[in-house]
C-alpha atoms as a PDB file:
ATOM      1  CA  UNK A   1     -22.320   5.543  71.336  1.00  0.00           C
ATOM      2  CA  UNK A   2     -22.254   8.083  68.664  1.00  0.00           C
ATOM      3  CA  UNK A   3     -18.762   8.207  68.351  1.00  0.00           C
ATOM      4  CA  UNK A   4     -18.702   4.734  68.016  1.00  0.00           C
ATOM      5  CA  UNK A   5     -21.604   4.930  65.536  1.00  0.00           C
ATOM      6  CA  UNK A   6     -18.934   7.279  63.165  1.00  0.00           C
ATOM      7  CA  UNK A   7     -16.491   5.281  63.517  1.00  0.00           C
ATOM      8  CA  UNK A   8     -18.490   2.291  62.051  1.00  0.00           C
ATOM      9  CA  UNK A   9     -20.094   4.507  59.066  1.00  0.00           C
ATOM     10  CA  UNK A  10     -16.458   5.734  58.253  1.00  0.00           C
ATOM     11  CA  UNK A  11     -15.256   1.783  57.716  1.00  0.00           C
ATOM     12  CA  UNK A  12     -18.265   1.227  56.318  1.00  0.00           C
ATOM     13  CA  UNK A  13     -17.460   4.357  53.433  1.00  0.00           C
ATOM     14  CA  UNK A  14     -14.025   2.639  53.040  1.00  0.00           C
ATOM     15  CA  UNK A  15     -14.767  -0.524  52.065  1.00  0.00           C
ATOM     16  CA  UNK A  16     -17.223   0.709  49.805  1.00  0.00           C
ATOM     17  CA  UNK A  17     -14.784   2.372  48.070  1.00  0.00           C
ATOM     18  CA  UNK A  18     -12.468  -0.214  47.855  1.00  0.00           C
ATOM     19  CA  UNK A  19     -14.704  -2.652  46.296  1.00  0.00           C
ATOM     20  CA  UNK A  20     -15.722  -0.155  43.187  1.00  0.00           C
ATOM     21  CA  UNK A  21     -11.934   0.437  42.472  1.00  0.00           C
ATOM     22  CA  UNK A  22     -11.630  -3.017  42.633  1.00  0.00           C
ATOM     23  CA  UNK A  23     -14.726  -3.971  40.276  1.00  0.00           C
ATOM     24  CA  UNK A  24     -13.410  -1.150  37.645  1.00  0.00           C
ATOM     25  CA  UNK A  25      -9.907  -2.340  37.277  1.00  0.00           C
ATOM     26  CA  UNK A  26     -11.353  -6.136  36.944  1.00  0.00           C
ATOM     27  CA  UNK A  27     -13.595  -4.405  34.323  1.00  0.00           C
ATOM     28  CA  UNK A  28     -11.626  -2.469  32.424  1.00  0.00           C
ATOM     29  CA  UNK A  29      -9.643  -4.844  30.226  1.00  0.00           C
ATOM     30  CA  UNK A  30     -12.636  -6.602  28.830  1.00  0.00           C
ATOM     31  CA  UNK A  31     -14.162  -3.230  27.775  1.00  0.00           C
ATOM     32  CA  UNK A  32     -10.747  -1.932  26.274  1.00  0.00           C
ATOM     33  CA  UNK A  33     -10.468  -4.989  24.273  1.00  0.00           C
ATOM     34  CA  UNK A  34     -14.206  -5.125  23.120  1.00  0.00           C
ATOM     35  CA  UNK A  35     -14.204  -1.394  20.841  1.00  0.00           C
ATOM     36  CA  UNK A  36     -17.510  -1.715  19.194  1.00  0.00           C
ATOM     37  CA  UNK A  37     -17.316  -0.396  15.063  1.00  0.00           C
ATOM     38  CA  UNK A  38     -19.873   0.789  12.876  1.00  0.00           C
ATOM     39  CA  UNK A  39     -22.858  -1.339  11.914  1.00  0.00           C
ATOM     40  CA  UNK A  40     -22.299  -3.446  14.777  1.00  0.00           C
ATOM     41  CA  UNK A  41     -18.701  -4.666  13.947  1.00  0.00           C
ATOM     42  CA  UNK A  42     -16.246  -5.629  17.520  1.00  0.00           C
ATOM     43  CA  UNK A  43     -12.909  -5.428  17.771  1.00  0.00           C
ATOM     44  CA  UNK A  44     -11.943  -8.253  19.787  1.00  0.00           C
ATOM     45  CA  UNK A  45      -8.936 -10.145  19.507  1.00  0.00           C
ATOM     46  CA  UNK A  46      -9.474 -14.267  20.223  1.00  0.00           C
ATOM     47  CA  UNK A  47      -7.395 -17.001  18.766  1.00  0.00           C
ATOM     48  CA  UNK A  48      -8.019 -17.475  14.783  1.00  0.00           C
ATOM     49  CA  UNK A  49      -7.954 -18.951  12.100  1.00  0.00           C
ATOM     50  CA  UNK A  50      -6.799 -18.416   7.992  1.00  0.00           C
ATOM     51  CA  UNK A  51      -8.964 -18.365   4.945  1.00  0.00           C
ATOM     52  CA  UNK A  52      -6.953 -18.808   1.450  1.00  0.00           C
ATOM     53  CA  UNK A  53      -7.565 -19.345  -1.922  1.00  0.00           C
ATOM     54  CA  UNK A  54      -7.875 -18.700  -5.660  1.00  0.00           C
ATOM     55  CA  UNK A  55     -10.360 -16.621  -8.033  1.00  0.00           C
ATOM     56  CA  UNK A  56     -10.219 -18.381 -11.061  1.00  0.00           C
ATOM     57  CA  UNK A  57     -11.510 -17.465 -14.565  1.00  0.00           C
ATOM     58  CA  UNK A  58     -13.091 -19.731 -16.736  1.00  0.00           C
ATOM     59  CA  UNK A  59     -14.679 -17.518 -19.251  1.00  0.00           C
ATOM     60  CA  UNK A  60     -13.901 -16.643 -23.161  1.00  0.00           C
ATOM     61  CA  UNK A  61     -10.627 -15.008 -23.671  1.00  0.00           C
ATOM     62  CA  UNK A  62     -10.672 -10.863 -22.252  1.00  0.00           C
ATOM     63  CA  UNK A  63      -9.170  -8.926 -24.788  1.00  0.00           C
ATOM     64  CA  UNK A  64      -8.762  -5.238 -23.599  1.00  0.00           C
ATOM     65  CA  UNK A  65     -10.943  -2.455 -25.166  1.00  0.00           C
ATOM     66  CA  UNK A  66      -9.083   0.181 -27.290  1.00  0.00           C
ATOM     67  CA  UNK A  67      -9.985   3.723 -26.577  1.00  0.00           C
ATOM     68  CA  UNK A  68      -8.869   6.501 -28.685  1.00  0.00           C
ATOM     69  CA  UNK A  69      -7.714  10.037 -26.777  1.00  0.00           C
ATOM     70  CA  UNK A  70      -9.259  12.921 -28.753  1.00  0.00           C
ATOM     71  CA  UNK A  71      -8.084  15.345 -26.191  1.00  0.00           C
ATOM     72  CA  UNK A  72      -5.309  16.024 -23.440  1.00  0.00           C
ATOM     73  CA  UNK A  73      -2.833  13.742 -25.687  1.00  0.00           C
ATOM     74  CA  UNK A  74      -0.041  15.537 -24.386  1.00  0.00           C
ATOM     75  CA  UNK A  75      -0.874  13.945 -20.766  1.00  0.00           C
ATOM     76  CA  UNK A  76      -2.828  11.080 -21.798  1.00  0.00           C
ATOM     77  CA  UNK A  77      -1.418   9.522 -24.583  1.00  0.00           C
ATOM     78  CA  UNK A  78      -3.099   8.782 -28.080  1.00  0.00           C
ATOM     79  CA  UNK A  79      -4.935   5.117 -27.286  1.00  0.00           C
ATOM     80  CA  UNK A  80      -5.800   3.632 -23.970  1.00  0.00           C
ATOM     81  CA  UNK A  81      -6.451   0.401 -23.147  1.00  0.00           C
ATOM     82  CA  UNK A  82      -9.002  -0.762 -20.868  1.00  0.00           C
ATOM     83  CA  UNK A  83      -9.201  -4.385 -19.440  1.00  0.00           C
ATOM     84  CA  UNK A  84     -12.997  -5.435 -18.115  1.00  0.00           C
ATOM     85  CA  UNK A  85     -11.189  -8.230 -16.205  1.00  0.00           C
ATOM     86  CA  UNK A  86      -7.177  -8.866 -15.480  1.00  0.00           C
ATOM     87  CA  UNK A  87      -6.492 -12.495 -15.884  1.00  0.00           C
ATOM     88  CA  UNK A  88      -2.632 -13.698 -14.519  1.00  0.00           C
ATOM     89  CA  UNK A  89      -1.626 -17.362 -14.925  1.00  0.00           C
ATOM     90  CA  UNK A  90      -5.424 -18.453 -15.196  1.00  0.00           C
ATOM     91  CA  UNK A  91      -6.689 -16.382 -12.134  1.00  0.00           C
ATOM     92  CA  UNK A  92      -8.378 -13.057 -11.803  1.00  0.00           C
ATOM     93  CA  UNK A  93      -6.727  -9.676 -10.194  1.00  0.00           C
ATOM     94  CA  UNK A  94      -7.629  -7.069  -8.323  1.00  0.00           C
ATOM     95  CA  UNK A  95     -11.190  -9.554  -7.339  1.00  0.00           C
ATOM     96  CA  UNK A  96     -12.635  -8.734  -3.857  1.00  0.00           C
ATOM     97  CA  UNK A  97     -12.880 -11.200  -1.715  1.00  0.00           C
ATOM     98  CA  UNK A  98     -14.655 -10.920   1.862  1.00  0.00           C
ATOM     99  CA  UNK A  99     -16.557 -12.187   4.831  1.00  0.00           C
ATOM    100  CA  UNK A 100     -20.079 -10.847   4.803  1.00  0.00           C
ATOM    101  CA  UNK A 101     -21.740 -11.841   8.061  1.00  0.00           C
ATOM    102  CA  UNK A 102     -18.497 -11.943  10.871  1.00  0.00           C
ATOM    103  CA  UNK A 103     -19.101  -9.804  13.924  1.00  0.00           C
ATOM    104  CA  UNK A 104     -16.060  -9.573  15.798  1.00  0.00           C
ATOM    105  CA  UNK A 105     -12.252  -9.779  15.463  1.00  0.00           C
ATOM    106  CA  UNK A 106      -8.969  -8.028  14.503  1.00  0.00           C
ATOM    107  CA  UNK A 107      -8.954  -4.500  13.786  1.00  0.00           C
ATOM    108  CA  UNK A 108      -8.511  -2.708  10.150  1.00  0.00           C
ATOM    109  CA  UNK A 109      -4.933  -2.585   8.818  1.00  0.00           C
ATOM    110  CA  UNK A 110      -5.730  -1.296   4.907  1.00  0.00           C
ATOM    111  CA  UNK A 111      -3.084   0.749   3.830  1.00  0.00           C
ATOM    112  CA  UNK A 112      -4.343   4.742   3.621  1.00  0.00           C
ATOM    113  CA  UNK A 113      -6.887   5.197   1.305  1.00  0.00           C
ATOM    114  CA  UNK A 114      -5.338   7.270  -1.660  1.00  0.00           C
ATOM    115  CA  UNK A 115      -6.379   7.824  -5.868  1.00  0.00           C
ATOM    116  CA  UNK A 116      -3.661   9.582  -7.751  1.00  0.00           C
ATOM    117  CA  UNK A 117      -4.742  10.485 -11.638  1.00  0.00           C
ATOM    118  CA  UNK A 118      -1.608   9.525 -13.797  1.00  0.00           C
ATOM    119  CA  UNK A 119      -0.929   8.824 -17.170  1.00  0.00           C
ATOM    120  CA  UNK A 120      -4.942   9.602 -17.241  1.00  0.00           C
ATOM    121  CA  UNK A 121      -6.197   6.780 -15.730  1.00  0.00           C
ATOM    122  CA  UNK A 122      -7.320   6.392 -11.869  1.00  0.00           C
ATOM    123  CA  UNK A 123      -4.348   4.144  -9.395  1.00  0.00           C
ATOM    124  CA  UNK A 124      -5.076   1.689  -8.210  1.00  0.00           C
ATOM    125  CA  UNK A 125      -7.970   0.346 -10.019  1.00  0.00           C
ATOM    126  CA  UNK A 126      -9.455  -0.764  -7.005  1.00  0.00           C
ATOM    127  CA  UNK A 127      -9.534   0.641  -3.157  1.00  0.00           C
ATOM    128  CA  UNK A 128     -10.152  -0.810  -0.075  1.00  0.00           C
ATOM    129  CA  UNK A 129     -10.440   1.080   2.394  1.00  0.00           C
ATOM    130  CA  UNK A 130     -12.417   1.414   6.268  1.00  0.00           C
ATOM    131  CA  UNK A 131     -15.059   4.545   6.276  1.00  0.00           C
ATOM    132  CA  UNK A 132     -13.216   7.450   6.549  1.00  0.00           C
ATOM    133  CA  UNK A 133     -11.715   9.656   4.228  1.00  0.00           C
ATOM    134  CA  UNK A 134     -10.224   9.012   0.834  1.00  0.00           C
ATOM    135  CA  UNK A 135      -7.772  11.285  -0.351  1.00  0.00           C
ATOM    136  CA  UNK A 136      -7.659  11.519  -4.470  1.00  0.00           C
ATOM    137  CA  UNK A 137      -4.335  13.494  -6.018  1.00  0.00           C
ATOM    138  CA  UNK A 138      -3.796  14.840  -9.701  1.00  0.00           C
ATOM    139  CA  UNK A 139      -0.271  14.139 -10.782  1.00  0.00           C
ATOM    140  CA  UNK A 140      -1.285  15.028 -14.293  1.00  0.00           C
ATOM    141  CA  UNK A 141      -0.590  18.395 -16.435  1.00  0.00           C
ATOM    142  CA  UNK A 142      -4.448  18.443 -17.584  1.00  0.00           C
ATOM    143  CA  UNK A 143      -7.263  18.848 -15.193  1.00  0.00           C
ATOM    144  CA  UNK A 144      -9.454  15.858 -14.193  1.00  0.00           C
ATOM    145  CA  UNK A 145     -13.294  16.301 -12.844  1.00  0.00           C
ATOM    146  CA  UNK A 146     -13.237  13.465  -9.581  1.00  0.00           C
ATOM    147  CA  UNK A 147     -17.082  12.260  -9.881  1.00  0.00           C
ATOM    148  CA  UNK A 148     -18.046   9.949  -6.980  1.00  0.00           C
ATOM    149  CA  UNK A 149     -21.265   7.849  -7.433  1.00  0.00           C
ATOM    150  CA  UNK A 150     -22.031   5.995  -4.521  1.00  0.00           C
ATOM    151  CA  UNK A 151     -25.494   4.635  -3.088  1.00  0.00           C
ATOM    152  CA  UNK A 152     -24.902   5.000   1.026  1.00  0.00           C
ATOM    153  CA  UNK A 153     -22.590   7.781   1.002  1.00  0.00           C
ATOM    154  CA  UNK A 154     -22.960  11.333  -0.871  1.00  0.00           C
ATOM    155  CA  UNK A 155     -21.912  11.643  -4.066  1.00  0.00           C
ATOM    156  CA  UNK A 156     -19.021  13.867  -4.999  1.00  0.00           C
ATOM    157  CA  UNK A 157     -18.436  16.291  -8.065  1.00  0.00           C
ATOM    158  CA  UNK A 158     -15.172  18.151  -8.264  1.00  0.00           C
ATOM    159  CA  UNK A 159     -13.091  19.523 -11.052  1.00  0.00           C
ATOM    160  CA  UNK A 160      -9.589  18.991 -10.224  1.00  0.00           C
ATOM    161  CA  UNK A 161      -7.171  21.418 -12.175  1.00  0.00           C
ATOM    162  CA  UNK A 162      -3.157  20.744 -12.457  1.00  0.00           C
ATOM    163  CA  UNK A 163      -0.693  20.732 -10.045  1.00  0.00           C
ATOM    164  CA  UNK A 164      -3.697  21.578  -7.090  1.00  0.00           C
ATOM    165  CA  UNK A 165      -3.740  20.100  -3.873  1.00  0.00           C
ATOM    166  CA  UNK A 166      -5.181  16.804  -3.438  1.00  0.00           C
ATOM    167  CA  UNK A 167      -8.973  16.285  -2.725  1.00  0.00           C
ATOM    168  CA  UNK A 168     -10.529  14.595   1.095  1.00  0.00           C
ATOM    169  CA  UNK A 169     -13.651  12.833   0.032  1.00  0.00           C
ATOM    170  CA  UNK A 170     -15.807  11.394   2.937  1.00  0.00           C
ATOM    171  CA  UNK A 171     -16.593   7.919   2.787  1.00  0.00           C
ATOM    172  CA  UNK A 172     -18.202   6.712   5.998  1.00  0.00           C
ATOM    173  CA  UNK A 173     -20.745   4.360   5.229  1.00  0.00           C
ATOM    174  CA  UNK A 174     -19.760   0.476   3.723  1.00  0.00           C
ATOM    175  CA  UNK A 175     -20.511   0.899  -0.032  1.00  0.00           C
ATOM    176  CA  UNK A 176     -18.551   0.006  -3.616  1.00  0.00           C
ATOM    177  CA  UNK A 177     -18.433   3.407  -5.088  1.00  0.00           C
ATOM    178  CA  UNK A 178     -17.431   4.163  -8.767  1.00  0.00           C
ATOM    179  CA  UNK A 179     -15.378   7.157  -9.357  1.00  0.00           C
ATOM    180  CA  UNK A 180     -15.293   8.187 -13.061  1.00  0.00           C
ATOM    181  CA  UNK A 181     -13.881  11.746 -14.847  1.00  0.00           C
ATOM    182  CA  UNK A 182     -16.571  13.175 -16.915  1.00  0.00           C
ATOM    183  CA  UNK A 183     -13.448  15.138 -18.899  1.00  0.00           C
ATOM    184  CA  UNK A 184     -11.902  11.431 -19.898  1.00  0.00           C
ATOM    185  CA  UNK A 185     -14.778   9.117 -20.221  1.00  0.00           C
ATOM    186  CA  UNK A 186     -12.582   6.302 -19.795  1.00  0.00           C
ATOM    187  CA  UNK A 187     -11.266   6.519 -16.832  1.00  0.00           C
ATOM    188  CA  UNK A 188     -13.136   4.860 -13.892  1.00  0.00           C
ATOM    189  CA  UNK A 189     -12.064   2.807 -10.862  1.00  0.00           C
ATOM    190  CA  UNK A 190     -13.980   1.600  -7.923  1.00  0.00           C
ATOM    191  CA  UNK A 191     -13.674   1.941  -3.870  1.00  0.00           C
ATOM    192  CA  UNK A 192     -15.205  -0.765  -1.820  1.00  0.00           C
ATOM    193  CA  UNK A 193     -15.758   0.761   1.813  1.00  0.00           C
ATOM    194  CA  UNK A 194     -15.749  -2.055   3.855  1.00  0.00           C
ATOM    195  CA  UNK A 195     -17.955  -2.952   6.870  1.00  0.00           C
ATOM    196  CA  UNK A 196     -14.873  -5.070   8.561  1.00  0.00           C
ATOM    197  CA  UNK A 197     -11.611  -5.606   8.382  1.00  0.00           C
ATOM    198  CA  UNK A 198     -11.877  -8.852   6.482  1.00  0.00           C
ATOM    199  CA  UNK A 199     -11.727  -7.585   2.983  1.00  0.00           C
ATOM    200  CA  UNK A 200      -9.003  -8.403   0.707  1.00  0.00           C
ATOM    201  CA  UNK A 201      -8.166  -7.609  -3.292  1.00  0.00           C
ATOM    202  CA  UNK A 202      -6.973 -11.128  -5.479  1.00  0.00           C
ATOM    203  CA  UNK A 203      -3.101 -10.884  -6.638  1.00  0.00           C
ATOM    204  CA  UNK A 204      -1.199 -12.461  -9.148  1.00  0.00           C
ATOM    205  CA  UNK A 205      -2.722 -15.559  -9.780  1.00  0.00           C
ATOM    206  CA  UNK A 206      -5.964 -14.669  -8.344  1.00  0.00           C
ATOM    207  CA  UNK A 207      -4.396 -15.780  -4.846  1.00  0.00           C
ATOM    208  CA  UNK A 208      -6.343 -14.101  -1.823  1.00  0.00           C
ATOM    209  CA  UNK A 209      -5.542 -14.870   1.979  1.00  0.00           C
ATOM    210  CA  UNK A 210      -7.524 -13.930   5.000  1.00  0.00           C
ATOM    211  CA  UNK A 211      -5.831 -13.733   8.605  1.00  0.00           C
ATOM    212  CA  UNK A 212      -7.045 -13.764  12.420  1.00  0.00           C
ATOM    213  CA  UNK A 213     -10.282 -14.709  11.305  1.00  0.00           C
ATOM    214  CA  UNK A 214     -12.185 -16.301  14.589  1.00  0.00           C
ATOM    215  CA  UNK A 215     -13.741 -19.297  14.344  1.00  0.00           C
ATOM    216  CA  UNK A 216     -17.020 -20.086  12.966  1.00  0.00           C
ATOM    217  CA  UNK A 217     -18.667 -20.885  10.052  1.00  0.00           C
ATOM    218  CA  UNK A 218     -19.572 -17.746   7.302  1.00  0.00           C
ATOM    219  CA  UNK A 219     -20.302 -16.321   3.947  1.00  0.00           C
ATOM    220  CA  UNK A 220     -17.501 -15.710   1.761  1.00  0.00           C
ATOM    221  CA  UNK A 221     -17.782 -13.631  -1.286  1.00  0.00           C
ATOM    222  CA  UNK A 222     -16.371 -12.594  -4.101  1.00  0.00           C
ATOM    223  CA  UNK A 223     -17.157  -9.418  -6.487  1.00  0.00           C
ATOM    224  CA  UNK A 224     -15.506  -8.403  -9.888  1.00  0.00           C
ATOM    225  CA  UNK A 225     -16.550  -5.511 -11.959  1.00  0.00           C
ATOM    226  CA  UNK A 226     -17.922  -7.257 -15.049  1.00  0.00           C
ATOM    227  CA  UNK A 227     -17.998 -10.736 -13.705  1.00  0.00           C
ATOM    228  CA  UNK A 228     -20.747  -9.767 -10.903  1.00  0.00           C
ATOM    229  CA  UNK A 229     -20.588 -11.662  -7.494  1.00  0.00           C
ATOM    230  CA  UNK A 230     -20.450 -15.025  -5.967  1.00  0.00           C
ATOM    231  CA  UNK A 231     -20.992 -17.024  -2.641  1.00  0.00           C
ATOM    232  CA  UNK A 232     -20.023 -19.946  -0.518  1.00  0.00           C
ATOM    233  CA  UNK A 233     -19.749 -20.965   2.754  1.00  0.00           C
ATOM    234  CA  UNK A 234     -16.761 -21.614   4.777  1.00  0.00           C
ATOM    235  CA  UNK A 235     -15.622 -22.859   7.901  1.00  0.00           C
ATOM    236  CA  UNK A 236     -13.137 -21.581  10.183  1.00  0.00           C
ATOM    237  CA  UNK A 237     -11.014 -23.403  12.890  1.00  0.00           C
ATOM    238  CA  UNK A 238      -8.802 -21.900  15.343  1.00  0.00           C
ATOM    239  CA  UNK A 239      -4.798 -22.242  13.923  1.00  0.00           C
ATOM    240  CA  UNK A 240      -6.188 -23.840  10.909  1.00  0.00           C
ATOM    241  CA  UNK A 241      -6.007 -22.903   7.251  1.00  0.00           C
ATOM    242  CA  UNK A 242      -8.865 -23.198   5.307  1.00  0.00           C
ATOM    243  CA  UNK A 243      -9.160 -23.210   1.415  1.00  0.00           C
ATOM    244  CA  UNK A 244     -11.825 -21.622  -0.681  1.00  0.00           C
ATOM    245  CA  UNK A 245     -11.423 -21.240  -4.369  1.00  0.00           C
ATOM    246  CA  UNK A 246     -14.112 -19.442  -6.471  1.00  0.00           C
ATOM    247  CA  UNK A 247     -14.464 -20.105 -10.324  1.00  0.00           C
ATOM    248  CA  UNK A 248     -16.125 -16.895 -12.261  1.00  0.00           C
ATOM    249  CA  UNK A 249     -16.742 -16.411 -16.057  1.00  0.00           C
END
């Protein structure tokens, strides 16, 4: 009797066992696929949808503002000029454009986040980049102060002489930061830290295109540094293109 009593408890531990390996590999691609992000953000692949369009201007002719170099002309020229908004074939460059309120979907794919100083002015004007770190180079002979002003994340202060290695600034919270040299008061650029992957920057023509976004209906936005920011709704179907054009001046 208590041999047989063993015998039964032993099966008993088997099949137990059996059944949790069995519930954890039928569990674990769902929880592979589903990596959670900051602020709430899921990866999670599902058949999607595309969002394109144009940023259009419709304001008074930009003409660019003339800045004269009193110092550094040897790196930085004699006159810069500085363009509040880029306007190509009627539409407006370098705009962001991106979903505010989507909570799951493709992973980030923005190119490494990277500021180089050059001719004395910041490249790109614009960043986009996922919180991490952005790494900001000085390819200039004259040395450049890298001054970070940003409301979620710290702000940064750092002279950065000639020919010195480049500079890892954390950026982990979604913000638009300004970067500006105090030594060259015209130079400034921006870095938008996004809180999902669904952020792109306007090209030539003002054309923007959104991929793999999953179905649903959302708030897409727009944001320009002197034009401010604007709204609308759009909706998203599953292998569908939708079009959303935005008109700022």
């Amino acid at each position: 009797m208590f041999r047989d009593s063993q015998k039964f408890l032993a099966i008993l531990a088997a099949i137990t066992t059996v059944v949790a390996v069995s519930a954890i590999a039928f569990l674990a691609p769902s929880l592979s696929s589903a990596a959670p992000q900051q602020g709430g953000y899921m990866v999670q692949q599902s058949a999607g949808g595309t969002i394109s369009g144009k940023v259009l201007y419709e304001g008074k002719p930009v003409h660019p503002k003339k800045v004269t170099v009193t110092q550094d002309q040897g790196a930085c020229g004699n006159m810069k000029e500085i363009e509040p908004v880029q306007v190509d074939q009627g539409g407006i460059v370098e705009a962001v454009v991106w979903i505010e309120d989507v909570t799951h979907g493709k992973d980030y794919s923005f190119a490494p986040p990277a500021i180089d100083q050059k001719g004395c002015m910041f490249m790109p004007h614009v960043v986009l980049m996922k919180p991490g770190q952005l790494k900001v180079t000085n390819s200039d002979n004259a040395a450049h102060n890298v001054h970070i002003f940003s409301k979620a994340n710290r702000s940064f202060n750092q002279v950065q002489p000639a020919g010195t290695d480049p500079i890892e600034i954390s950026l982990f919270r979604p913000d638009t930061a300004i970067v500006r040299c105090d030594v060259h008061p015209w130079m400034q650029s921006y870095v938008v830290v996004a809180q999902n992957p669904y952020y792109v920057l306007s090209g030539k023509g003002g054309l923007f295109t959104l991929t793999d976004v999953p179905a649903g209906t959302y708030h897409l936005k727009v944001w320009q540094e002197t034009l401010g920011t604007q709204e609308q709704s759009v909706t998203v179907q599953a292998g569908q293109t939708a079009t959303a054009n935005f008109s700022l001046k």
